[in-house]
PDB file of N, CA and C in Angstrom:
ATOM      1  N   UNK A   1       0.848  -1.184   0.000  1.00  0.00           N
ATOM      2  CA  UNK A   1       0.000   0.000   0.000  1.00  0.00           C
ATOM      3  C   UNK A   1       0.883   1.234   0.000  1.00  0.00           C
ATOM      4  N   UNK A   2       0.486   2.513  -0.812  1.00  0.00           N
ATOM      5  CA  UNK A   2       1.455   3.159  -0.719  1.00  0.00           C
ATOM      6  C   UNK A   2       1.015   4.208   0.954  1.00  0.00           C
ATOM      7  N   UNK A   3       1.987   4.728   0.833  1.00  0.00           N
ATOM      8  CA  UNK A   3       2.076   5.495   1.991  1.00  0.00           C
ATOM      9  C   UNK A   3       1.376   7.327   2.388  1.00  0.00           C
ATOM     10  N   UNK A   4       0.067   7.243   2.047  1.00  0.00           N
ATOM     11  CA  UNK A   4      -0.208   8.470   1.560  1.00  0.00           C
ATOM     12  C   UNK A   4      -1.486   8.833   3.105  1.00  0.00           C
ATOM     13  N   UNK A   5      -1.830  10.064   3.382  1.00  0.00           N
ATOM     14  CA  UNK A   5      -2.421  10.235   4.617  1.00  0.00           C
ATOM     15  C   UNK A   5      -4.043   9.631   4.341  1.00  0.00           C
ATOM     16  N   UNK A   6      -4.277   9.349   5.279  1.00  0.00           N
ATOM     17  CA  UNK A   6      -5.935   8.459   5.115  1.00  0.00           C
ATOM     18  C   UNK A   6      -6.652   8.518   4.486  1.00  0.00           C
ATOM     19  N   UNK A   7      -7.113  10.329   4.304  1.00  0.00           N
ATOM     20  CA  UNK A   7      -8.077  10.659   3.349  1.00  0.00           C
ATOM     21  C   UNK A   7      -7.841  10.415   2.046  1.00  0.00           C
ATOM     22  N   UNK A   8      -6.323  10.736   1.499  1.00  0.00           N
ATOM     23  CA  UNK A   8      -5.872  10.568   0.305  1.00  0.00           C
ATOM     24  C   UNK A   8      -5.988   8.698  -0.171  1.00  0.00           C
ATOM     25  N   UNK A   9      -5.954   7.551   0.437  1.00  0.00           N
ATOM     26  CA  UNK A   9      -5.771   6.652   0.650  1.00  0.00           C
ATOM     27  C   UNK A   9      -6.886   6.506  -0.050  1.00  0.00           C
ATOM     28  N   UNK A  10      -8.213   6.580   0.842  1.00  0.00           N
ATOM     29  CA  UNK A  10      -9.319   6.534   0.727  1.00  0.00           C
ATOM     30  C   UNK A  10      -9.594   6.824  -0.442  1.00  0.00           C
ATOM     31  N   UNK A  11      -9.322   8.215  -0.939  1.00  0.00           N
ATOM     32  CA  UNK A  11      -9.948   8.650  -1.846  1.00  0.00           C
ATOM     33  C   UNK A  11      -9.693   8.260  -3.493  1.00  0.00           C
ATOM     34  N   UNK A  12      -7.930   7.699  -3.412  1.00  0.00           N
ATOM     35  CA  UNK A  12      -7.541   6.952  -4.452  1.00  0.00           C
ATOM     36  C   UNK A  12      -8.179   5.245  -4.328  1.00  0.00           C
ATOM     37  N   UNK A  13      -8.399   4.716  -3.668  1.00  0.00           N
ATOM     38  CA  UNK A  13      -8.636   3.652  -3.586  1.00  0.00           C
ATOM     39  C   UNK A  13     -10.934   3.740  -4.694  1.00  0.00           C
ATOM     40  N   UNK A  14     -11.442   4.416  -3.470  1.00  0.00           N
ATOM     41  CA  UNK A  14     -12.865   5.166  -4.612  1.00  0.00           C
ATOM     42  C   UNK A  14     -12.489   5.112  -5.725  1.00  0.00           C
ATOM     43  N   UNK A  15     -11.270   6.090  -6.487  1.00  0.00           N
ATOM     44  CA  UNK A  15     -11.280   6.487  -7.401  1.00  0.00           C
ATOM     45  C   UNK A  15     -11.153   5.533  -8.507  1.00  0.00           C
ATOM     46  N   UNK A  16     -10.391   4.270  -7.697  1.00  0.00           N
ATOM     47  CA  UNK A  16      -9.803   3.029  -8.646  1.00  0.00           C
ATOM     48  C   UNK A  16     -11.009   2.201  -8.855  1.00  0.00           C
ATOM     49  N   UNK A  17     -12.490   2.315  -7.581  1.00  0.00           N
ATOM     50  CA  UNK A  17     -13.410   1.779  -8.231  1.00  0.00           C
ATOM     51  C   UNK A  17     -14.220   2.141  -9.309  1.00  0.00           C
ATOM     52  N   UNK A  18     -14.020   3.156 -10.049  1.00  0.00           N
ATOM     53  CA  UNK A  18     -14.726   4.037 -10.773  1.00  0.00           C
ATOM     54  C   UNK A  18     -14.187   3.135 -12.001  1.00  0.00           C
ATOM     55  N   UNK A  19     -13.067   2.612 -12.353  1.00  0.00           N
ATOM     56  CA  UNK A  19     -12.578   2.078 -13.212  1.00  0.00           C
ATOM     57  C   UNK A  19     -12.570   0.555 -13.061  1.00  0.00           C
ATOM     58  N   UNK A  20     -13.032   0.217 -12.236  1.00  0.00           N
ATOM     59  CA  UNK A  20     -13.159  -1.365 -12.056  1.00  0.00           C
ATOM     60  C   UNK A  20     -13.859  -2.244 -13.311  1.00  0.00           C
ATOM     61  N   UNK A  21     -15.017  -1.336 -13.780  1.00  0.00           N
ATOM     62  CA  UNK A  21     -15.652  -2.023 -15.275  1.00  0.00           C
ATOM     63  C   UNK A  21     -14.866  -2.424 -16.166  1.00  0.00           C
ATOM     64  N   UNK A  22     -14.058  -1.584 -16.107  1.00  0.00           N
ATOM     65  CA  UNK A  22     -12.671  -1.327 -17.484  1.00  0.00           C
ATOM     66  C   UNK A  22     -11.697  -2.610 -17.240  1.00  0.00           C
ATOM     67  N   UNK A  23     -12.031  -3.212 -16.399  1.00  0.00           N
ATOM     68  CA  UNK A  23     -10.685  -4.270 -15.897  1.00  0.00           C
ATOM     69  C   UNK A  23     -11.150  -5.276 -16.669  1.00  0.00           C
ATOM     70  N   UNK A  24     -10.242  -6.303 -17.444  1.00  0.00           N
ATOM     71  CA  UNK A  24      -9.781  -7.159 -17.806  1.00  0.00           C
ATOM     72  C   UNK A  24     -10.988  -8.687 -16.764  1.00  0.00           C
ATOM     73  N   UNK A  25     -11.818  -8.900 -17.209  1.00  0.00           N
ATOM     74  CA  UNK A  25     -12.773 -10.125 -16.700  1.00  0.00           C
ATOM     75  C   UNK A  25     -11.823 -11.403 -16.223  1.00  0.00           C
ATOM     76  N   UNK A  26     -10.389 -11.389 -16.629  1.00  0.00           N
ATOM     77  CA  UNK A  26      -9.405 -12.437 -16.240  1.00  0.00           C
ATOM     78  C   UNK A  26      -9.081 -12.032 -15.095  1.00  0.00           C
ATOM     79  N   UNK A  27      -8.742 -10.409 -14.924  1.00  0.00           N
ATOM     80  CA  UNK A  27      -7.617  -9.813 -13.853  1.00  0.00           C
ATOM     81  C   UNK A  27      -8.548  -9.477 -12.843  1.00  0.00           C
ATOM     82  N   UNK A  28      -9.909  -9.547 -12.986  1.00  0.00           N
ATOM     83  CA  UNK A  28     -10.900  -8.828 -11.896  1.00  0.00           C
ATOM     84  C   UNK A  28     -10.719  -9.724 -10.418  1.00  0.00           C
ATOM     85  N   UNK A  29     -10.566 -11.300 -10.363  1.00  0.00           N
ATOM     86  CA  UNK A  29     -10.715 -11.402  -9.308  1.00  0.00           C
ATOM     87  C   UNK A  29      -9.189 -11.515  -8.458  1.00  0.00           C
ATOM     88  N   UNK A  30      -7.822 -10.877  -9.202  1.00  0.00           N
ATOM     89  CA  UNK A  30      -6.639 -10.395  -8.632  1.00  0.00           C
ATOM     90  C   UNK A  30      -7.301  -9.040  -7.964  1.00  0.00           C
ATOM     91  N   UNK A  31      -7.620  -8.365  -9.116  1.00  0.00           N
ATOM     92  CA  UNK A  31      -7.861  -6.826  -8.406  1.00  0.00           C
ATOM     93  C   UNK A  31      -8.910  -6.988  -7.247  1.00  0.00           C
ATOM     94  N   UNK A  32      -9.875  -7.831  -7.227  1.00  0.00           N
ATOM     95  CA  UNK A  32     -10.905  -7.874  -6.115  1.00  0.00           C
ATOM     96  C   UNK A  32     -10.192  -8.287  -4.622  1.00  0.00           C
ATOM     97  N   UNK A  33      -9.160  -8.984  -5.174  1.00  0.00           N
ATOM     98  CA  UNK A  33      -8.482  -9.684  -4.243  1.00  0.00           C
ATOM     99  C   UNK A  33      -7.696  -8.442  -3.535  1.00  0.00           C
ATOM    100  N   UNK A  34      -7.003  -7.528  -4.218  1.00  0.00           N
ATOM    101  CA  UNK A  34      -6.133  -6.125  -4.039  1.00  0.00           C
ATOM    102  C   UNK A  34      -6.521  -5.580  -3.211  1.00  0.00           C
ATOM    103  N   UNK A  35      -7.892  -4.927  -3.789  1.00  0.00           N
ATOM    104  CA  UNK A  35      -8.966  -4.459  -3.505  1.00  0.00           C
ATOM    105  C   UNK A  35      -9.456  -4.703  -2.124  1.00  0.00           C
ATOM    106  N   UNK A  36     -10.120  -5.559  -1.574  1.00  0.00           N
ATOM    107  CA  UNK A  36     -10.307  -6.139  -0.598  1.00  0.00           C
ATOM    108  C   UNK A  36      -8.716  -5.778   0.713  1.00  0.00           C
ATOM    109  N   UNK A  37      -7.673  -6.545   0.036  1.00  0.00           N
ATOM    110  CA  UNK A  37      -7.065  -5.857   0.797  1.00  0.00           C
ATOM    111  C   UNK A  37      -6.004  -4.779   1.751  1.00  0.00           C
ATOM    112  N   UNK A  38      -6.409  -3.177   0.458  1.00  0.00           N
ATOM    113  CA  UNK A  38      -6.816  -2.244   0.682  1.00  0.00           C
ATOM    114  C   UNK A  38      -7.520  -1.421   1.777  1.00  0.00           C
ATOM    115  N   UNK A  39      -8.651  -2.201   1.317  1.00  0.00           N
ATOM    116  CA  UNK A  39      -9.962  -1.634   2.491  1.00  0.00           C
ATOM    117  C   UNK A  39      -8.983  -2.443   3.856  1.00  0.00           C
ATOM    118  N   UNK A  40      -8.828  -3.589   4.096  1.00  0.00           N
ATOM    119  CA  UNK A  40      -8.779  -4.100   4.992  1.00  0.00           C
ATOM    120  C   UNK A  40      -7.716  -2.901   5.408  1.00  0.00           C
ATOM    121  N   UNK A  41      -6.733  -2.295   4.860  1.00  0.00           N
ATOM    122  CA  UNK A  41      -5.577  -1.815   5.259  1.00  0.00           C
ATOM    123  C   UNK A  41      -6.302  -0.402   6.312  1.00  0.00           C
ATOM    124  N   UNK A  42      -6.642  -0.132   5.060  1.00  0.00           N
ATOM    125  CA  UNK A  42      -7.305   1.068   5.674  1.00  0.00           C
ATOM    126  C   UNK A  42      -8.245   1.414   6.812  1.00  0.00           C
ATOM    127  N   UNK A  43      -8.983   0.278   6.711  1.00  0.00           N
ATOM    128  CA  UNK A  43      -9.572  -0.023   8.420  1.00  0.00           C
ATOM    129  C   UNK A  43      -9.253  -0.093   9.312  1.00  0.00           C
ATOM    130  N   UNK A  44      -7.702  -1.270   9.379  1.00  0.00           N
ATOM    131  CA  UNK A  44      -6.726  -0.993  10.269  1.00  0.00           C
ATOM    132  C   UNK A  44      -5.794   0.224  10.454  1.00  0.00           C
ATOM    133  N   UNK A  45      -5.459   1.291   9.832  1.00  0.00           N
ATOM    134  CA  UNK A  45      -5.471   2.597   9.728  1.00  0.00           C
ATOM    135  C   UNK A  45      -5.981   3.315  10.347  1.00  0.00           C
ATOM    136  N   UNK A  46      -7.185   3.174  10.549  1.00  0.00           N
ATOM    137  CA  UNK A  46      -8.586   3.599  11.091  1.00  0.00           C
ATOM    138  C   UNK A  46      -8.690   3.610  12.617  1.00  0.00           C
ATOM    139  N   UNK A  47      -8.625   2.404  12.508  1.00  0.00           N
ATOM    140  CA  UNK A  47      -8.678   1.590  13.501  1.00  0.00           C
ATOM    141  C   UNK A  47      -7.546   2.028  14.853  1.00  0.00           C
ATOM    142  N   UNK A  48      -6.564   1.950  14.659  1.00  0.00           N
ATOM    143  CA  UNK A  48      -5.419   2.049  14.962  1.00  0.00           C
ATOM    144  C   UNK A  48      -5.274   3.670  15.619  1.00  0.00           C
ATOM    145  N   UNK A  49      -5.735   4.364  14.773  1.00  0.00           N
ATOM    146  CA  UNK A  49      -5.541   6.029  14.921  1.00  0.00           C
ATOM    147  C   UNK A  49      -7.301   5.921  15.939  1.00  0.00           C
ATOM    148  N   UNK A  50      -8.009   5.482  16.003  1.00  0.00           N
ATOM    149  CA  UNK A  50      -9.117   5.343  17.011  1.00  0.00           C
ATOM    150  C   UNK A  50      -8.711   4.672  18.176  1.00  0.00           C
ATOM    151  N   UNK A  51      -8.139   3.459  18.335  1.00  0.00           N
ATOM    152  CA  UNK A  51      -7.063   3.344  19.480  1.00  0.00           C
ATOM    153  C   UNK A  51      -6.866   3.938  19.907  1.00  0.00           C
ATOM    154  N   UNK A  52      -5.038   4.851  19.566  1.00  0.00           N
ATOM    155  CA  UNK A  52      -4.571   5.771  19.814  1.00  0.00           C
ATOM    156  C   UNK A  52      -5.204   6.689  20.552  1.00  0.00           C
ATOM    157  N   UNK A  53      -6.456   8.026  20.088  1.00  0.00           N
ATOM    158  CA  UNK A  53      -7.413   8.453  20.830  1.00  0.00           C
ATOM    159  C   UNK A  53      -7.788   8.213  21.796  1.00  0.00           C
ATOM    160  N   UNK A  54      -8.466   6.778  21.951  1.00  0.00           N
ATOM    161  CA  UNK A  54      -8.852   6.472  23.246  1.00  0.00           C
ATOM    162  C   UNK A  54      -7.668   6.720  23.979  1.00  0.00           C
ATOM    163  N   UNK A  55      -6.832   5.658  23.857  1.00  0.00           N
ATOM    164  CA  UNK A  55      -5.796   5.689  24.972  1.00  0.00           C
ATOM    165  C   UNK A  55      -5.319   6.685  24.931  1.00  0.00           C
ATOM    166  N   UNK A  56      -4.713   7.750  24.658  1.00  0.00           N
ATOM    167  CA  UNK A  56      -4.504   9.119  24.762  1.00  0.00           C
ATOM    168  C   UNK A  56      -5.780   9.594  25.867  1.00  0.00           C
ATOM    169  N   UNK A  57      -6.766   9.343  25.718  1.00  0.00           N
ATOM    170  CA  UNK A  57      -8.094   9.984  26.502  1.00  0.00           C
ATOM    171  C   UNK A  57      -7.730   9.067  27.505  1.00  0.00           C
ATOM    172  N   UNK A  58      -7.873   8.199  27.544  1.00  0.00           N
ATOM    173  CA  UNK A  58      -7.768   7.130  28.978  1.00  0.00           C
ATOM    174  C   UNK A  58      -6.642   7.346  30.107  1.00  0.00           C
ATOM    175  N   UNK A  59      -5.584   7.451  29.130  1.00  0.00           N
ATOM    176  CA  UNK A  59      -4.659   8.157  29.926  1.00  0.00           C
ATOM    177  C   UNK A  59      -4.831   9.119  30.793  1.00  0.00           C
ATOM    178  N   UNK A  60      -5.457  10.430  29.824  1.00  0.00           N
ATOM    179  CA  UNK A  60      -5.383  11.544  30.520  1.00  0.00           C
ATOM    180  C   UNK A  60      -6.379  11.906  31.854  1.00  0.00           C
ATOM    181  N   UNK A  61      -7.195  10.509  31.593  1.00  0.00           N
ATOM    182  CA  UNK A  61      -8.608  10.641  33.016  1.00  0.00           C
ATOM    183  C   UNK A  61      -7.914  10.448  33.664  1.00  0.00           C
ATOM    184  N   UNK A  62      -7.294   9.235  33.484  1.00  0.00           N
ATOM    185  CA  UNK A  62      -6.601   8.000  34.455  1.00  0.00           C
ATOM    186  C   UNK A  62      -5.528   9.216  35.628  1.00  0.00           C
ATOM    187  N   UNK A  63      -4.389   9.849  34.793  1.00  0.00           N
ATOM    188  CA  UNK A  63      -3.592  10.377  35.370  1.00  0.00           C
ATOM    189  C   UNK A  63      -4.506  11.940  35.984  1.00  0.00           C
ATOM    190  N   UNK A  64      -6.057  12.549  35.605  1.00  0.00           N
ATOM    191  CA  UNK A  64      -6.431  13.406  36.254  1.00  0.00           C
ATOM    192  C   UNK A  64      -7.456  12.773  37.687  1.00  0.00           C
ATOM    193  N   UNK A  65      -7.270  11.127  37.639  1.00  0.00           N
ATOM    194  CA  UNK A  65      -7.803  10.412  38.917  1.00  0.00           C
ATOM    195  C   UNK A  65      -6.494  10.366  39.866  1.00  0.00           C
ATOM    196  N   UNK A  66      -5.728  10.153  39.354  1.00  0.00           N
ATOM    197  CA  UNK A  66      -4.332  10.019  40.357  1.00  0.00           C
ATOM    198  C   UNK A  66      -4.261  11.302  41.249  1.00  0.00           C
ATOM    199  N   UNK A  67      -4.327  12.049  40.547  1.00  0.00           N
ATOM    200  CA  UNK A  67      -3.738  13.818  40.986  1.00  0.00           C
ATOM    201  C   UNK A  67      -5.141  14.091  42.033  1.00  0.00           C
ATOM    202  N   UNK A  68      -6.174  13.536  41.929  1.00  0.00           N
ATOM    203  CA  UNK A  68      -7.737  13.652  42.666  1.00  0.00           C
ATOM    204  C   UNK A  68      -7.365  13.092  43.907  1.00  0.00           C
ATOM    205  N   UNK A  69      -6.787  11.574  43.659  1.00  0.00           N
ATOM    206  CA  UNK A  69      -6.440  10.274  44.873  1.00  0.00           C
ATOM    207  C   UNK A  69      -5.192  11.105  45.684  1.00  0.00           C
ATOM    208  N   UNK A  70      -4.711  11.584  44.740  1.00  0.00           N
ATOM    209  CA  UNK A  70      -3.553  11.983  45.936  1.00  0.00           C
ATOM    210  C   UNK A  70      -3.879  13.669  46.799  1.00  0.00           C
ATOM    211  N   UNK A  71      -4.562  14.435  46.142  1.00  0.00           N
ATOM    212  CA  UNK A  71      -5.120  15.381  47.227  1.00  0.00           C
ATOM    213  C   UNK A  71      -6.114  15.174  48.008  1.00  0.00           C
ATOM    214  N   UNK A  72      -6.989  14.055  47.749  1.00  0.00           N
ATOM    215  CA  UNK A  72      -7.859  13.246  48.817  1.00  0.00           C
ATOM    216  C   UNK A  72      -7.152  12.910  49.572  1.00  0.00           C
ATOM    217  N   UNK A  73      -6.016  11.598  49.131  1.00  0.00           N
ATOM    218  CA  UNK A  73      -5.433  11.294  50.504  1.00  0.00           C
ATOM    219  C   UNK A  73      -4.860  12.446  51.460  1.00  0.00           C
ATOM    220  N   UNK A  74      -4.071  13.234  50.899  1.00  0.00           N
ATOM    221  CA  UNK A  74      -3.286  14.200  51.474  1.00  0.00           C
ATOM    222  C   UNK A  74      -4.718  14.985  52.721  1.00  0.00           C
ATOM    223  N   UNK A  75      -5.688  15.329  52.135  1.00  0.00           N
ATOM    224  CA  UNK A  75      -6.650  16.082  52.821  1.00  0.00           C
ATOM    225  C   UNK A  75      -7.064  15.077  53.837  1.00  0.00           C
ATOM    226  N   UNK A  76      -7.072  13.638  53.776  1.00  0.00           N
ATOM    227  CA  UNK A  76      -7.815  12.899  54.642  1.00  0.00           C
ATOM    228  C   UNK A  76      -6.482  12.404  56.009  1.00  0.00           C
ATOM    229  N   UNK A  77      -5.304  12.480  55.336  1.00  0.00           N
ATOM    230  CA  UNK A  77      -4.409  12.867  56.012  1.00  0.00           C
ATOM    231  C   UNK A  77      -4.238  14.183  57.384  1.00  0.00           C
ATOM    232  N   UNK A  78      -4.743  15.631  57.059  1.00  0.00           N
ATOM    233  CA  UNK A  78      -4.745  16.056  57.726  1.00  0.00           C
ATOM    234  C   UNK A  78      -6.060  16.227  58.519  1.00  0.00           C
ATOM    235  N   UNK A  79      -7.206  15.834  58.157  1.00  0.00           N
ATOM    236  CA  UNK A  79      -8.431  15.832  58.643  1.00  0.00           C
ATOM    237  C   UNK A  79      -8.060  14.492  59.821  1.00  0.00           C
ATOM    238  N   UNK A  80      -7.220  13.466  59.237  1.00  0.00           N
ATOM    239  CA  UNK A  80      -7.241  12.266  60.486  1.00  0.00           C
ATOM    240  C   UNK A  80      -5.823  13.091  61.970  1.00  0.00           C
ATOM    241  N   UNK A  81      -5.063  13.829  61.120  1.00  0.00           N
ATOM    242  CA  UNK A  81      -4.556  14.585  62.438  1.00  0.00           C
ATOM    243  C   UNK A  81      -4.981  15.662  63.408  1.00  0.00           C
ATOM    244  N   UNK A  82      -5.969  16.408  62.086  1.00  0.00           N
ATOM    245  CA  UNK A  82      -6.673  16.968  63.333  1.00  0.00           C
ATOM    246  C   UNK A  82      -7.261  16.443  64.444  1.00  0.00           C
ATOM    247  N   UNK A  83      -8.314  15.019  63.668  1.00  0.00           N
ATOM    248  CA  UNK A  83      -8.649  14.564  64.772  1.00  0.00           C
ATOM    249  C   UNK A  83      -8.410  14.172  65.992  1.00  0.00           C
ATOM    250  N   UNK A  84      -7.082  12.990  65.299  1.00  0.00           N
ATOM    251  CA  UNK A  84      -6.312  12.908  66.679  1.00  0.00           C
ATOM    252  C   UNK A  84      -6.011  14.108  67.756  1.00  0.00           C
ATOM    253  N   UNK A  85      -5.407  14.849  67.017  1.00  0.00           N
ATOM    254  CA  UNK A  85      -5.332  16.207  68.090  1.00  0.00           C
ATOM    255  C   UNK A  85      -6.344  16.518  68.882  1.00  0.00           C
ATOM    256  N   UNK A  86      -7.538  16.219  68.376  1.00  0.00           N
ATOM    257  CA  UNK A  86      -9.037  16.989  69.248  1.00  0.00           C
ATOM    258  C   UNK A  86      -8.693  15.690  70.300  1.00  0.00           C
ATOM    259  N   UNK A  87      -8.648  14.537  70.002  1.00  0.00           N
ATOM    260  CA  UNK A  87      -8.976  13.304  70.812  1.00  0.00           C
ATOM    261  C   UNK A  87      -7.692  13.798  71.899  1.00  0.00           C
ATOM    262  N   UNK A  88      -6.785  13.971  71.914  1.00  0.00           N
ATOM    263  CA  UNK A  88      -6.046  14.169  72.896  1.00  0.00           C
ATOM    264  C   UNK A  88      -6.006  15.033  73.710  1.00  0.00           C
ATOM    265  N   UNK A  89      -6.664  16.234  72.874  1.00  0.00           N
ATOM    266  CA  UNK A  89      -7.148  17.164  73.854  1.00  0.00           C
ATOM    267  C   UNK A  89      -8.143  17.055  74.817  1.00  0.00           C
ATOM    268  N   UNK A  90      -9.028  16.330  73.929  1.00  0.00           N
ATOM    269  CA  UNK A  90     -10.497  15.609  74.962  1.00  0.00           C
ATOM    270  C   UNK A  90      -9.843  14.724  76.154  1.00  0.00           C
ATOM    271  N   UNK A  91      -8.998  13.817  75.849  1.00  0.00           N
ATOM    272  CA  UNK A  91      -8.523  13.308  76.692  1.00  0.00           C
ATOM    273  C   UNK A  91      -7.797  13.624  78.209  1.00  0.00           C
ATOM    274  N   UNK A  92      -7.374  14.844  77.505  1.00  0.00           N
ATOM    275  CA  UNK A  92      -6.248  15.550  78.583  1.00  0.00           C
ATOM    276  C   UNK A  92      -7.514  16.126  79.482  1.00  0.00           C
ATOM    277  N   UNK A  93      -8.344  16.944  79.048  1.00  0.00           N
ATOM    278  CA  UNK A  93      -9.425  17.657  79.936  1.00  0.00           C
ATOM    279  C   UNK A  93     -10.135  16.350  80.392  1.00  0.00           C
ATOM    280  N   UNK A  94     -10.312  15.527  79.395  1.00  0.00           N
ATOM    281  CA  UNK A  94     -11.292  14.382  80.422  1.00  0.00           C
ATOM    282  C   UNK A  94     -10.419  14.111  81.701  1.00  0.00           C
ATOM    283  N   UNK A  95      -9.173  14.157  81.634  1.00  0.00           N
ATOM    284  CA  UNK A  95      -8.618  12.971  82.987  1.00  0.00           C
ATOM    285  C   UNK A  95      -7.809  14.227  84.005  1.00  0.00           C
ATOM    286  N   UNK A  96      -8.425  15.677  83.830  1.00  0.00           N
ATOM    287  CA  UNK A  96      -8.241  16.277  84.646  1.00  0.00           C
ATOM    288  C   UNK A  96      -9.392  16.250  85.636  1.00  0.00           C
ATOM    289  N   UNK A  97      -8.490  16.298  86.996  1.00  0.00           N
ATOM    290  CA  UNK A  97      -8.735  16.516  88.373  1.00  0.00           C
ATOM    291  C   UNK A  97     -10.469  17.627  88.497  1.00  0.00           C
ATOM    292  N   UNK A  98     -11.095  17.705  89.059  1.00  0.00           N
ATOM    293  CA  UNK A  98     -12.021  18.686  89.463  1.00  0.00           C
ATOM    294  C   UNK A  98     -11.277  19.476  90.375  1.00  0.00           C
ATOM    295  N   UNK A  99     -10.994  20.586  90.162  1.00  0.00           N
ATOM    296  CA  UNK A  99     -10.537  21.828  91.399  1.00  0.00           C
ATOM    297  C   UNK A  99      -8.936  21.824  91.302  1.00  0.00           C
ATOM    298  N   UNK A 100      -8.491  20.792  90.124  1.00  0.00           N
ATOM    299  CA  UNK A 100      -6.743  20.805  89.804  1.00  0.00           C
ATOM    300  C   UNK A 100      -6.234  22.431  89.911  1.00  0.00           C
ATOM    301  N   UNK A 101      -6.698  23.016  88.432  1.00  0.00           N
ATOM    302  CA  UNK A 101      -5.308  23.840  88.480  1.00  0.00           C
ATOM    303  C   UNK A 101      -6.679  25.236  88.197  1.00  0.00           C
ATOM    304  N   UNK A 102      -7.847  24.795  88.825  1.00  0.00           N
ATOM    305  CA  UNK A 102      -8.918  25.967  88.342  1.00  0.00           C
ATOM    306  C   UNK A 102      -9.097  26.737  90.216  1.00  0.00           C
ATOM    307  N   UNK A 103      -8.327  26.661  90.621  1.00  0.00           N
ATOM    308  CA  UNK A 103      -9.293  26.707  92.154  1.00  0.00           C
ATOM    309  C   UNK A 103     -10.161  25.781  92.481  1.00  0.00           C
ATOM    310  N   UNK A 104     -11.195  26.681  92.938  1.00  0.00           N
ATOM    311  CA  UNK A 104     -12.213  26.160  94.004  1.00  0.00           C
ATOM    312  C   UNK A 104     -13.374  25.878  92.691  1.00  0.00           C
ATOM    313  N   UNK A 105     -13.087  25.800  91.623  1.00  0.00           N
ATOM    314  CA  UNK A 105     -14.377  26.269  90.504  1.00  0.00           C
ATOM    315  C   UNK A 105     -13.975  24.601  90.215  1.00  0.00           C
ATOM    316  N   UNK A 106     -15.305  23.913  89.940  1.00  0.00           N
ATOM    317  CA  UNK A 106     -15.320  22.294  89.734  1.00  0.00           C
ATOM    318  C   UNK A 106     -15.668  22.546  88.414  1.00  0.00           C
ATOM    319  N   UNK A 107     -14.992  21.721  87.379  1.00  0.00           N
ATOM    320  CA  UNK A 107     -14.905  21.184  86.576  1.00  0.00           C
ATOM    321  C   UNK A 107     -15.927  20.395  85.599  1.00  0.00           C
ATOM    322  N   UNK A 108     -16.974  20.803  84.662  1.00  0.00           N
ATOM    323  CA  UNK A 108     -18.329  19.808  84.471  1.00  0.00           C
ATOM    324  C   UNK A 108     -17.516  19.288  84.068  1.00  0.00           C
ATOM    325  N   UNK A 109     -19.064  17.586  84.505  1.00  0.00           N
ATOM    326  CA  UNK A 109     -18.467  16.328  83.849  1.00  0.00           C
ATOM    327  C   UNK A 109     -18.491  16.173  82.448  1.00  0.00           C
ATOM    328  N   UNK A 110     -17.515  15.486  81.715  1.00  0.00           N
ATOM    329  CA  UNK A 110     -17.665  15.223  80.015  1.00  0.00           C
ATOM    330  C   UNK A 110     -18.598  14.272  79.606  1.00  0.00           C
ATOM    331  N   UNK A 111     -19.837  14.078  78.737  1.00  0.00           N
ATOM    332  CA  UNK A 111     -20.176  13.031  78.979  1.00  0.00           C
ATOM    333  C   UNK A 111     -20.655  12.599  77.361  1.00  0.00           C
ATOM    334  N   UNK A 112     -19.577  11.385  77.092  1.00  0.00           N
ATOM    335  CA  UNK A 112     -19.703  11.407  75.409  1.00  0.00           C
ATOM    336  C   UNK A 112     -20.585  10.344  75.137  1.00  0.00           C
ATOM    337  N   UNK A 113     -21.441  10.386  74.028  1.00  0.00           N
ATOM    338  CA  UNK A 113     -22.189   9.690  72.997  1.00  0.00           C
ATOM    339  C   UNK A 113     -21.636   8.794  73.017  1.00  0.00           C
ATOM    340  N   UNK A 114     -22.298   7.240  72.697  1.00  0.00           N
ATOM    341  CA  UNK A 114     -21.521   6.258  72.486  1.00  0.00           C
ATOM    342  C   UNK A 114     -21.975   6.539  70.374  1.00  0.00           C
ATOM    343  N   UNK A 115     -20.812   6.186  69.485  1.00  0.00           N
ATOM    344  CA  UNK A 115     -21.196   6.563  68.051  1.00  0.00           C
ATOM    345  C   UNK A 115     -21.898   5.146  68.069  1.00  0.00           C
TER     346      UNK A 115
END
């Protein structure tokens, strides 16, 4: 097949059916044979450059899910340290003394939800 861009491909290949009557009733089922695979070429051509596309597109979700996963994690990262931090703070006031380091002023009790 020669080497010419798709459309051009295409469009010489049409053009050669326009002349197919004119062929030789001996040579027709070589040329059908040609012919045939031509098209086939060109499908895979087709084909191939539709591939390409996708995976070019697939890629580019794929790697704009990565960049998503990793500022999720990163955010769920600091959302799980805040927490901890609150929990230790809760902790520290839970297991203080009534009248420790406040005076004479008592301390309400904490009293958590079971989740």
């Amino acid at each position: 097949m020669l080497k010419l861009p798709l459309r051009s491909a295409a469009t010489l290949v049409a053009r050669l059916d326009t002349f197919s009557p004119q062929i030789a009733v001996q040579v027709r089922p070589l040329y059908q044979l040609w012919r045939d695979g031509q098209t086939r070429q060109l499908q895979l051509v087709e084909e191939r450059a539709r591939y390409a596309k996708l995976q070019q597109s697939s890629d580019s979700e794929l790697e704009t899910l990565r960049q998503q996963e990793l500022a999720l994690r990163e955010q769920l990262e600091l959302t799980t340290r805040k927490l901890e931090n609150l929990t230790d703070i809760e902790r520290q006031l839970s297991s203080r003394k009534p009248g420790g380091n406040f005076g004479s002023e008592k301390v309400p009790e904490v009293i958590h939800d079971d989740p």
